[in-house]
N, C-alpha and C. Protein backbone atom coordinates (compact mmCIF):
# COMPACT_ATOMS: atom_id res chain seq x y z
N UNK A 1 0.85 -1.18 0.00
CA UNK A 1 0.00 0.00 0.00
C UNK A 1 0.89 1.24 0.00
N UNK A 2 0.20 2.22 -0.75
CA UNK A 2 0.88 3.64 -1.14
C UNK A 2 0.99 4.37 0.42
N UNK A 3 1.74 5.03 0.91
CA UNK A 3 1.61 6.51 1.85
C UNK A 3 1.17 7.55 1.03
N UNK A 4 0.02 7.89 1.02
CA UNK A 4 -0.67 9.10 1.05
C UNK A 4 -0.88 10.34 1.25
N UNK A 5 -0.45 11.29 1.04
CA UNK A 5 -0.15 12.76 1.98
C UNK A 5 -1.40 13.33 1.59
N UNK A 6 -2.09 14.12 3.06
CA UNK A 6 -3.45 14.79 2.41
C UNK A 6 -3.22 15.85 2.09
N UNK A 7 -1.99 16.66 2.27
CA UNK A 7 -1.72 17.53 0.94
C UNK A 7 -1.59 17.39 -0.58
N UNK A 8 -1.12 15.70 -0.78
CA UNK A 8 -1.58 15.55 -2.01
C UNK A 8 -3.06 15.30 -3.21
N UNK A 9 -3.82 14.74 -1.87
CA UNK A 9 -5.14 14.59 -2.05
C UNK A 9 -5.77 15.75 -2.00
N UNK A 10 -5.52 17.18 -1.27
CA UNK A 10 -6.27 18.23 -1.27
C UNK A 10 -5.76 18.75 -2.68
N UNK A 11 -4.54 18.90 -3.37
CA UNK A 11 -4.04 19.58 -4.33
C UNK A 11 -5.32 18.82 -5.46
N UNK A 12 -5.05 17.66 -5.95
CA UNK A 12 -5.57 16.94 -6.81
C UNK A 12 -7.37 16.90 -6.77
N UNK A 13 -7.58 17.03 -5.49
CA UNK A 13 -9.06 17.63 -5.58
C UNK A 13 -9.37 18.83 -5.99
N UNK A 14 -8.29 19.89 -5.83
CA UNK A 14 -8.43 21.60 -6.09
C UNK A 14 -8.77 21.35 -7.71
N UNK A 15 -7.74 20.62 -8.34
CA UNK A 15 -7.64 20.83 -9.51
C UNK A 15 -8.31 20.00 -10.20
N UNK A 16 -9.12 18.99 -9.72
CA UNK A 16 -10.28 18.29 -10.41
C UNK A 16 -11.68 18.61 -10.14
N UNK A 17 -12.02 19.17 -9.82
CA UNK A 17 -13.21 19.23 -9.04
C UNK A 17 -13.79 19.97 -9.76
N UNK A 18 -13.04 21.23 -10.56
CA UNK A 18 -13.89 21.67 -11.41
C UNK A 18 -14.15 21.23 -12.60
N UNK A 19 -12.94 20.50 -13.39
CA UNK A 19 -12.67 19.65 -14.23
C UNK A 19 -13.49 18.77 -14.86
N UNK A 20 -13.88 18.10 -13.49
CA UNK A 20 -14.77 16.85 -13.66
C UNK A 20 -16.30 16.87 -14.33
N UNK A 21 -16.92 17.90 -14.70
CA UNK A 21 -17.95 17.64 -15.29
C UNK A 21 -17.62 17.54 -16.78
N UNK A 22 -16.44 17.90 -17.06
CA UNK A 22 -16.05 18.10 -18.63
C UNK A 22 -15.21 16.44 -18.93
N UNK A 23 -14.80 16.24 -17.54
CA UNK A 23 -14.12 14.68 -17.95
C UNK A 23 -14.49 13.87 -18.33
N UNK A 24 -15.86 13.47 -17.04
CA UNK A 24 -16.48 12.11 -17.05
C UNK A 24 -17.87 12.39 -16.81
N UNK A 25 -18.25 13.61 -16.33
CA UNK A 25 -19.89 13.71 -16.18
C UNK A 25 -20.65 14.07 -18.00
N UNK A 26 -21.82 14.96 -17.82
CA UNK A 26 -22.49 14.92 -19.03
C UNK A 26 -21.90 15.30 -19.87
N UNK A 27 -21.13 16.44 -19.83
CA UNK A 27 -20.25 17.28 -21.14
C UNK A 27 -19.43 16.70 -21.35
N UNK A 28 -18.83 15.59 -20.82
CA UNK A 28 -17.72 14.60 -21.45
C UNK A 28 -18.28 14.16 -22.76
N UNK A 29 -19.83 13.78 -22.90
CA UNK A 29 -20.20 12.82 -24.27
C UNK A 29 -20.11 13.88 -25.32
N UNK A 30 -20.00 15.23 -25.05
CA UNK A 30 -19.93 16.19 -26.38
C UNK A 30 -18.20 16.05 -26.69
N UNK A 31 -17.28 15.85 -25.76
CA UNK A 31 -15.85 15.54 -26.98
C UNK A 31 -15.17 16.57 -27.05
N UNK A 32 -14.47 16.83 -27.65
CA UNK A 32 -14.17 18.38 -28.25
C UNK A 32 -14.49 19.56 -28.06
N UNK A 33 -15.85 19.71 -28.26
CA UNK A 33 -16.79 21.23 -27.51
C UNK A 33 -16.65 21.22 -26.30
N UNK A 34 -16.64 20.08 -25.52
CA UNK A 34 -16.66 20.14 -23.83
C UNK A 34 -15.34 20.69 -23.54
N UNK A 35 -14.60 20.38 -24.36
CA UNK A 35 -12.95 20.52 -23.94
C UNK A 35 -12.79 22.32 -24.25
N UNK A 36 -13.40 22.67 -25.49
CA UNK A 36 -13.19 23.54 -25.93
C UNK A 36 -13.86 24.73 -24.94
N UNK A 37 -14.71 24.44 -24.33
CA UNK A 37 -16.04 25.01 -23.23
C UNK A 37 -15.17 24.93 -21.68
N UNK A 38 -14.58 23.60 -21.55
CA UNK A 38 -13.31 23.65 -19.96
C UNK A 38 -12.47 24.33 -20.25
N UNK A 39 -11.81 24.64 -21.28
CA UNK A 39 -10.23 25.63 -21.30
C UNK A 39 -11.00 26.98 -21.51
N UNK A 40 -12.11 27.44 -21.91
CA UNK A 40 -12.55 28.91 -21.83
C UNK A 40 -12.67 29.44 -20.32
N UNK A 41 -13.20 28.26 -19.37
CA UNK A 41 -14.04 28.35 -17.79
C UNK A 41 -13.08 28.69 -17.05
N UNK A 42 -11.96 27.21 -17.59
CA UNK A 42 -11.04 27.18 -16.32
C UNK A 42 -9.84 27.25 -16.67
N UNK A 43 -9.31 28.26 -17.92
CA UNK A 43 -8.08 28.61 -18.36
C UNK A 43 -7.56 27.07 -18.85
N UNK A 44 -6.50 27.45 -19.84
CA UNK A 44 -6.16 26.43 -20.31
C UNK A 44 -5.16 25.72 -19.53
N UNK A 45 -4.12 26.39 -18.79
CA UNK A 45 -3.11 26.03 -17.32
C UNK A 45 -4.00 24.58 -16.77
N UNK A 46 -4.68 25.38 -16.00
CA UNK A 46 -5.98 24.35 -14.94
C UNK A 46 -6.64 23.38 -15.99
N UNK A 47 -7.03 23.43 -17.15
CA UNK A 47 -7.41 22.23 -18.11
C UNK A 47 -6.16 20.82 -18.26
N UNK A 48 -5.25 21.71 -19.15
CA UNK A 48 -3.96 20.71 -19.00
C UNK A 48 -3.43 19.93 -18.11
N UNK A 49 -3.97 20.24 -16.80
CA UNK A 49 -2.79 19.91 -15.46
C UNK A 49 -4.46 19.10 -15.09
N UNK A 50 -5.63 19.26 -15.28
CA UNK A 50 -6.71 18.71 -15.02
C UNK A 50 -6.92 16.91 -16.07
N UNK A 51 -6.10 17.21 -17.15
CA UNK A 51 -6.59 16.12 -18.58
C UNK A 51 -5.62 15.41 -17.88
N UNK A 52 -3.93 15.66 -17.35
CA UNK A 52 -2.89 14.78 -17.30
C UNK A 52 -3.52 13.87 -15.80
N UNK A 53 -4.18 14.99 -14.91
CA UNK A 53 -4.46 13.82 -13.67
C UNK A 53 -5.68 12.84 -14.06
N UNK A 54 -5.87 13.55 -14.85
CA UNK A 54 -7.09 12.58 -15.12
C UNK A 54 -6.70 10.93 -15.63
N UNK A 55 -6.16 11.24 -16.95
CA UNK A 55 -5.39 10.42 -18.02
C UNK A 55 -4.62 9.13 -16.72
N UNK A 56 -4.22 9.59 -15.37
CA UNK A 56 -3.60 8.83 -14.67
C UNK A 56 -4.70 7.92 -13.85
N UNK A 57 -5.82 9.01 -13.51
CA UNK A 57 -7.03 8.19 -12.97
C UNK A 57 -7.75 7.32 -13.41
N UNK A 58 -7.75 7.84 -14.09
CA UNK A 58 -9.20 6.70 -15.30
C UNK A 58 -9.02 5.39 -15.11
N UNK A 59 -8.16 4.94 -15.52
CA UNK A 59 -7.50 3.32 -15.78
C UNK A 59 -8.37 3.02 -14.68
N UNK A 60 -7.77 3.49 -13.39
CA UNK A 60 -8.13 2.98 -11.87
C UNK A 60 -9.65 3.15 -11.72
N UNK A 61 -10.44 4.28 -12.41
CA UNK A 61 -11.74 4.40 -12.10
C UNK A 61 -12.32 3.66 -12.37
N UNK A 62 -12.02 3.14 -13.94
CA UNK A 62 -13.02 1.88 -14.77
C UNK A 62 -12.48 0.63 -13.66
N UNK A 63 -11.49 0.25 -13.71
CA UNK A 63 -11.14 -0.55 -13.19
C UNK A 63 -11.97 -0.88 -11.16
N UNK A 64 -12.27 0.09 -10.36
CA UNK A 64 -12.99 0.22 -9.26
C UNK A 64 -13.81 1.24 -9.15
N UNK A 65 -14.58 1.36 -10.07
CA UNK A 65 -15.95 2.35 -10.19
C UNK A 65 -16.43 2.38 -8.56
N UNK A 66 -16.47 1.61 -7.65
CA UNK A 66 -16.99 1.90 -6.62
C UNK A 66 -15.90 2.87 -5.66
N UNK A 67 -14.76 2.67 -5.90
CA UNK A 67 -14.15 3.90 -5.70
C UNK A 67 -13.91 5.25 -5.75
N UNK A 68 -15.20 5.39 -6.97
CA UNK A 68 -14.74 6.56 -7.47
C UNK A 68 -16.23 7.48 -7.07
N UNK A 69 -17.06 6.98 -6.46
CA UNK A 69 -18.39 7.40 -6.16
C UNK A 69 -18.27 9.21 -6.04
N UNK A 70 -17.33 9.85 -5.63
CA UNK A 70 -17.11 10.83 -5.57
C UNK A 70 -17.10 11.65 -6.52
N UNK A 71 -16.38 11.19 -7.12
CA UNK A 71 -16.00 11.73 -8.50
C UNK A 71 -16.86 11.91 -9.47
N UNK A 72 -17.60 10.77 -9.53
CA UNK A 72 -18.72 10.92 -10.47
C UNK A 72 -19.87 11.48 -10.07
N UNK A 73 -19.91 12.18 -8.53
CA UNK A 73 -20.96 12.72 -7.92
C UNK A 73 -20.40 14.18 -7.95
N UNK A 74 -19.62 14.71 -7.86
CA UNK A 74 -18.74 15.75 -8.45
C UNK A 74 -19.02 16.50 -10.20
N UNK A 75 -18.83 14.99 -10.69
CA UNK A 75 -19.34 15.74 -12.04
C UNK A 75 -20.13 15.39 -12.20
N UNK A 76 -21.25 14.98 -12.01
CA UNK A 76 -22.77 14.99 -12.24
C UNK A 76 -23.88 16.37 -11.58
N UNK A 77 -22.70 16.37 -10.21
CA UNK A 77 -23.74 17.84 -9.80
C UNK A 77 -22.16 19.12 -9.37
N UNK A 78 -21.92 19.63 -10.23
CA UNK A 78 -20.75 20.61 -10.06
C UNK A 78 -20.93 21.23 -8.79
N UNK A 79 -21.90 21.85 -8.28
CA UNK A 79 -22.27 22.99 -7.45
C UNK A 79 -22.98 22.13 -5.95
N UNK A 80 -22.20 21.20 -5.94
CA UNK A 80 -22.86 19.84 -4.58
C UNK A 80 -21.45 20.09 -3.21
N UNK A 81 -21.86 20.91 -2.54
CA UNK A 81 -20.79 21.50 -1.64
C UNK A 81 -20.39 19.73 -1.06
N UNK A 82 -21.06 19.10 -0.58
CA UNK A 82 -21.06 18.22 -0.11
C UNK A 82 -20.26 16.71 -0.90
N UNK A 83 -20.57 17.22 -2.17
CA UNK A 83 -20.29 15.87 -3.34
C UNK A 83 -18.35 16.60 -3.38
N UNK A 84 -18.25 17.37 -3.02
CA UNK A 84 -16.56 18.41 -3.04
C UNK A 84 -16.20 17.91 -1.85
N UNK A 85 -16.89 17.97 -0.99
CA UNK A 85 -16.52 17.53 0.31
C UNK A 85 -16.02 16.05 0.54
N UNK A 86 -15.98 15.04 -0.06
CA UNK A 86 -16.50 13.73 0.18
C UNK A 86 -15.24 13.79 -0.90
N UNK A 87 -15.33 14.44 -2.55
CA UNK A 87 -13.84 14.13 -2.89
C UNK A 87 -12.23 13.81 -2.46
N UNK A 88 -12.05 14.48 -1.55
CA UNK A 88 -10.77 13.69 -0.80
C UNK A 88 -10.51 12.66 -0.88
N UNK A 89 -11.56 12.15 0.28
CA UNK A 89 -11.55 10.83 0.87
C UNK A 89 -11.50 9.60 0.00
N UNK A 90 -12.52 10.06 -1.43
CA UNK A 90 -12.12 8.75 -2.32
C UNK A 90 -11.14 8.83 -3.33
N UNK A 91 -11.05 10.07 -3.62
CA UNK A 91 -9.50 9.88 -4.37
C UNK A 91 -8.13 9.27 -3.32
N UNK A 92 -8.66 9.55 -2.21
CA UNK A 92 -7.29 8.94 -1.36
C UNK A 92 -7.27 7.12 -1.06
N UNK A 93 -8.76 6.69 -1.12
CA UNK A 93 -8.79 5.41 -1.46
C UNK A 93 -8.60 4.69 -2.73
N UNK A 94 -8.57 5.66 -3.95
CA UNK A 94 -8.46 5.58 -5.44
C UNK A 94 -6.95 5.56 -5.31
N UNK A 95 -6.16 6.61 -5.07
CA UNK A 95 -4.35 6.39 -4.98
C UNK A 95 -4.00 5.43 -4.15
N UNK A 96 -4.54 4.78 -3.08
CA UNK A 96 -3.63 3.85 -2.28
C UNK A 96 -3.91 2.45 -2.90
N UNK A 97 -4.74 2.00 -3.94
CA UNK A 97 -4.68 0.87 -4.80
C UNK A 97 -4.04 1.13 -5.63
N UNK A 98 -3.02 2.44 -6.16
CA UNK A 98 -2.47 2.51 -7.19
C UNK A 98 -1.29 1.99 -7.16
N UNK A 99 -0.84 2.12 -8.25
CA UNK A 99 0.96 1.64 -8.15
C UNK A 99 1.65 2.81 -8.29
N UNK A 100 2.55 2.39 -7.18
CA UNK A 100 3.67 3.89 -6.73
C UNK A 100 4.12 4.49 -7.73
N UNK A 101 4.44 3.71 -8.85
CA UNK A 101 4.81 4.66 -10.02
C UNK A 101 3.76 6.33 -10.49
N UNK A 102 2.76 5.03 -10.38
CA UNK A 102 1.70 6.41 -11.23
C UNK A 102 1.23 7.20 -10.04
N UNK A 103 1.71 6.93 -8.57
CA UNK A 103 1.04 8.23 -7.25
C UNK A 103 2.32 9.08 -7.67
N UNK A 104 3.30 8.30 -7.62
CA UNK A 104 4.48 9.25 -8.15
C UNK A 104 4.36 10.51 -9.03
N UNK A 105 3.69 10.46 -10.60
CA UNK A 105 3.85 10.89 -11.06
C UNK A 105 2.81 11.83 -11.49
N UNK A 106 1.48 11.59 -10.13
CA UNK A 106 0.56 12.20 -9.70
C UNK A 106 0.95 13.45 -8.62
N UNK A 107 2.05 13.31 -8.05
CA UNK A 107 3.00 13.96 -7.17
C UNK A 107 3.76 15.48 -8.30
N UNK A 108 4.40 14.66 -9.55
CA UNK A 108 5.53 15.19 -10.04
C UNK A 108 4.35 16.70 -10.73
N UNK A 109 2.95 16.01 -11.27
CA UNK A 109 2.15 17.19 -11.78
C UNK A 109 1.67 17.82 -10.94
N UNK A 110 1.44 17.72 -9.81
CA UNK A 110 0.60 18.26 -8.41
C UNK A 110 2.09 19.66 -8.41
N UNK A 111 3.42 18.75 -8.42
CA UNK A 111 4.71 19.65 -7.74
C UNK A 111 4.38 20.73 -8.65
N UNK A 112 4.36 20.33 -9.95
CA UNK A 112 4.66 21.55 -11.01
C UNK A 112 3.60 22.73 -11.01
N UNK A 113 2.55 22.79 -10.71
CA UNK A 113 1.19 22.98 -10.47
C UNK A 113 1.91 24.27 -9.60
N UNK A 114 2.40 24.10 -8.25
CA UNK A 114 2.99 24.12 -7.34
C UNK A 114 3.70 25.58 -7.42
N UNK A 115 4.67 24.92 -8.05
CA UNK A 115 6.04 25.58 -8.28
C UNK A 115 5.53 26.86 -9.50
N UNK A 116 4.58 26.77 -10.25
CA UNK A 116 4.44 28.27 -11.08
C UNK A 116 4.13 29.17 -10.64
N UNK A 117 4.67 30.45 -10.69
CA UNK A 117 4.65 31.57 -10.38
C UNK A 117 3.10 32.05 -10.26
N UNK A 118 2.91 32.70 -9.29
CA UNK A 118 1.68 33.57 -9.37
C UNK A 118 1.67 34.58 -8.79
N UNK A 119 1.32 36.07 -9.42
CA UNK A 119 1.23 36.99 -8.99
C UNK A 119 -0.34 37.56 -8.79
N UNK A 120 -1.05 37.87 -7.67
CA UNK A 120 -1.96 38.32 -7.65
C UNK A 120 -2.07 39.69 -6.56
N UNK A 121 -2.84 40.87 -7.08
CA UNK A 121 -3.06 41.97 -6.52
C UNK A 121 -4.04 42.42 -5.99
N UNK A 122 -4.48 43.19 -5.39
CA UNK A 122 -6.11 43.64 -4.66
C UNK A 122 -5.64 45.02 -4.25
N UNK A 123 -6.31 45.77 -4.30
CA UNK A 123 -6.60 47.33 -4.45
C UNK A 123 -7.63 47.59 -3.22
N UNK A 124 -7.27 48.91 -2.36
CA UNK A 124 -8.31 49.13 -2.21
C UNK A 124 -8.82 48.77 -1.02
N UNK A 125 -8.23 47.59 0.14
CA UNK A 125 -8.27 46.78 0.98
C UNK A 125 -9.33 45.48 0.30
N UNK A 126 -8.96 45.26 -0.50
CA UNK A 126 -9.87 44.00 -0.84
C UNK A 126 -8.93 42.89 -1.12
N UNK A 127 -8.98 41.51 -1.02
CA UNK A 127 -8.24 40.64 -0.73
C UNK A 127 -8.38 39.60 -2.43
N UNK A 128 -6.97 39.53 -2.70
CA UNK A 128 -6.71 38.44 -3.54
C UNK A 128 -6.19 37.04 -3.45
N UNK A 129 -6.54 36.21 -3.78
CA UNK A 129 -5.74 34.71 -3.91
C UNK A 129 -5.61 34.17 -4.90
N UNK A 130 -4.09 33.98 -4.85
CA UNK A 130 -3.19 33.42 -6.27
C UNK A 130 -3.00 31.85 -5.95
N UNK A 131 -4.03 30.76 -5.82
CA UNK A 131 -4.16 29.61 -5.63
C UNK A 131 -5.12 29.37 -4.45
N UNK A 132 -4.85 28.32 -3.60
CA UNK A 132 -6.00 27.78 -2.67
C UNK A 132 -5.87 28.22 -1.34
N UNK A 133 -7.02 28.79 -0.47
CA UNK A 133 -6.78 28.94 1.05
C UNK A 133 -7.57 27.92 1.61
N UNK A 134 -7.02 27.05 2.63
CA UNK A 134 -7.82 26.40 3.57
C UNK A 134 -7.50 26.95 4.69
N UNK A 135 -8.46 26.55 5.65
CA UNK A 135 -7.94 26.74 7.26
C UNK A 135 -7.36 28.01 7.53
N UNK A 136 -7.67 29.19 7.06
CA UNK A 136 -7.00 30.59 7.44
C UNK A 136 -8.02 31.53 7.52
N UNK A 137 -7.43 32.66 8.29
CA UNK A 137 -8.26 33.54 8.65
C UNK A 137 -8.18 34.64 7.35
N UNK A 138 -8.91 35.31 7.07
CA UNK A 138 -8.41 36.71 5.82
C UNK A 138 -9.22 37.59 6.74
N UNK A 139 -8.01 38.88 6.94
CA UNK A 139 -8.90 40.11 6.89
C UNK A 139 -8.43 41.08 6.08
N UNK A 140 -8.97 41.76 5.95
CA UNK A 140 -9.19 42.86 4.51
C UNK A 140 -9.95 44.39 5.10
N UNK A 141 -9.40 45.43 4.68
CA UNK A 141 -9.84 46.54 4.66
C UNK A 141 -8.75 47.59 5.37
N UNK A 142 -8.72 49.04 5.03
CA UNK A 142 -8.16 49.93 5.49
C UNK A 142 -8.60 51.07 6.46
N UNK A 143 -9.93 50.73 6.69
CA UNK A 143 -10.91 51.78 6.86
C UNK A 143 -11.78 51.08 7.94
N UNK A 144 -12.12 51.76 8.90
CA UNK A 144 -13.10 51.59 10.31
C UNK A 144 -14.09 52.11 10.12
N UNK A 145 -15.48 51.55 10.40
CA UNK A 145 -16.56 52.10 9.83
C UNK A 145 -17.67 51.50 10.98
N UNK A 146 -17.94 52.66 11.62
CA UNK A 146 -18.46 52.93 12.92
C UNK A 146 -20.36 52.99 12.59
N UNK A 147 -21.00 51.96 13.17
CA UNK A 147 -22.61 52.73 12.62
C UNK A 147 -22.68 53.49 13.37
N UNK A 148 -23.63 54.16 12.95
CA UNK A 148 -24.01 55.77 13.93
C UNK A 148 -26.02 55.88 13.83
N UNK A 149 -26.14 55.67 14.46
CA UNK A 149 -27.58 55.90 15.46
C UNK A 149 -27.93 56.91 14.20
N UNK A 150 -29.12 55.91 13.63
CA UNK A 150 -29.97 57.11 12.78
C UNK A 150 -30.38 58.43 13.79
N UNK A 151 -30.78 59.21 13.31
CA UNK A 151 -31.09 60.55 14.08
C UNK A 151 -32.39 60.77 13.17
């Protein structure tokens, strides 16, 4: 059995989750247009780095469809806070039947993902993010703003 890091399972959920209705849910059977419709949504960066994890999953999905209950509940209902929620857990039971080679090299695209530059700005006291926040606090603003007792 594979060791697992749930930093690797949170990365690989970031970057599938939106993915997934264009992979394997309904817009997968359109082909081409679906693809052409995911790289407009979700930039072509996040498409590419979305097709290669995929291309690594699949094998394993057909192969233990009951593993993958997530996934396909993911892309069947995009906007299922709960069906996002539950992704982790079975992609992390989906990689630990895998063979170390291919968690490996589920690792090497997650790293690269990783490692590209991002610059993001916010104006104004308003807050930007140049990739994923979990578990943190954000505060934002420059300005104190006191109510005052209608009169």
């Amino acid at each position: 059995m594979v060791l697992i890091e749930a930093a690797l399972v949170q990365q690989l959920s970031s970057l599938l989750a939106p993915a997934l209705p264009y992979l394997m849910g309904p817009a997968a059977a359109a082909g081409q247009k679906a693809a052409e419709a995911a790289k407009s949504k979700l930039g072509e960066d996040v498409w590419n780095k979305a097709k290669q994890i995929w291309d690594k999953l699949r094998p394993e999905v057909e192969k233990k469809p009951e593993a993958a209950g997530a996934l396909k509940e993911v892309a069947e209902n995009a906007e299922d806070e709960l069906a996002k929620a539950a992704l982790p857990r079975d992609l992390k039971k989906l990689l630990e039947g895998m063979p170390p080679e291919t968690v490996d090299q589920l690792r090497s695209i997650v790293s690269e993902v990783k490692s590209e530059t991002r610059i993001t700005t916010a104006d104004r006291g308003g807050v930007a993010v140049g990739g994923n926040v979990s578990g943190g606090t954000i505060t934002a603003g420059y300005h104190s703003y006191e109510k005052k007792p209608e009169t």
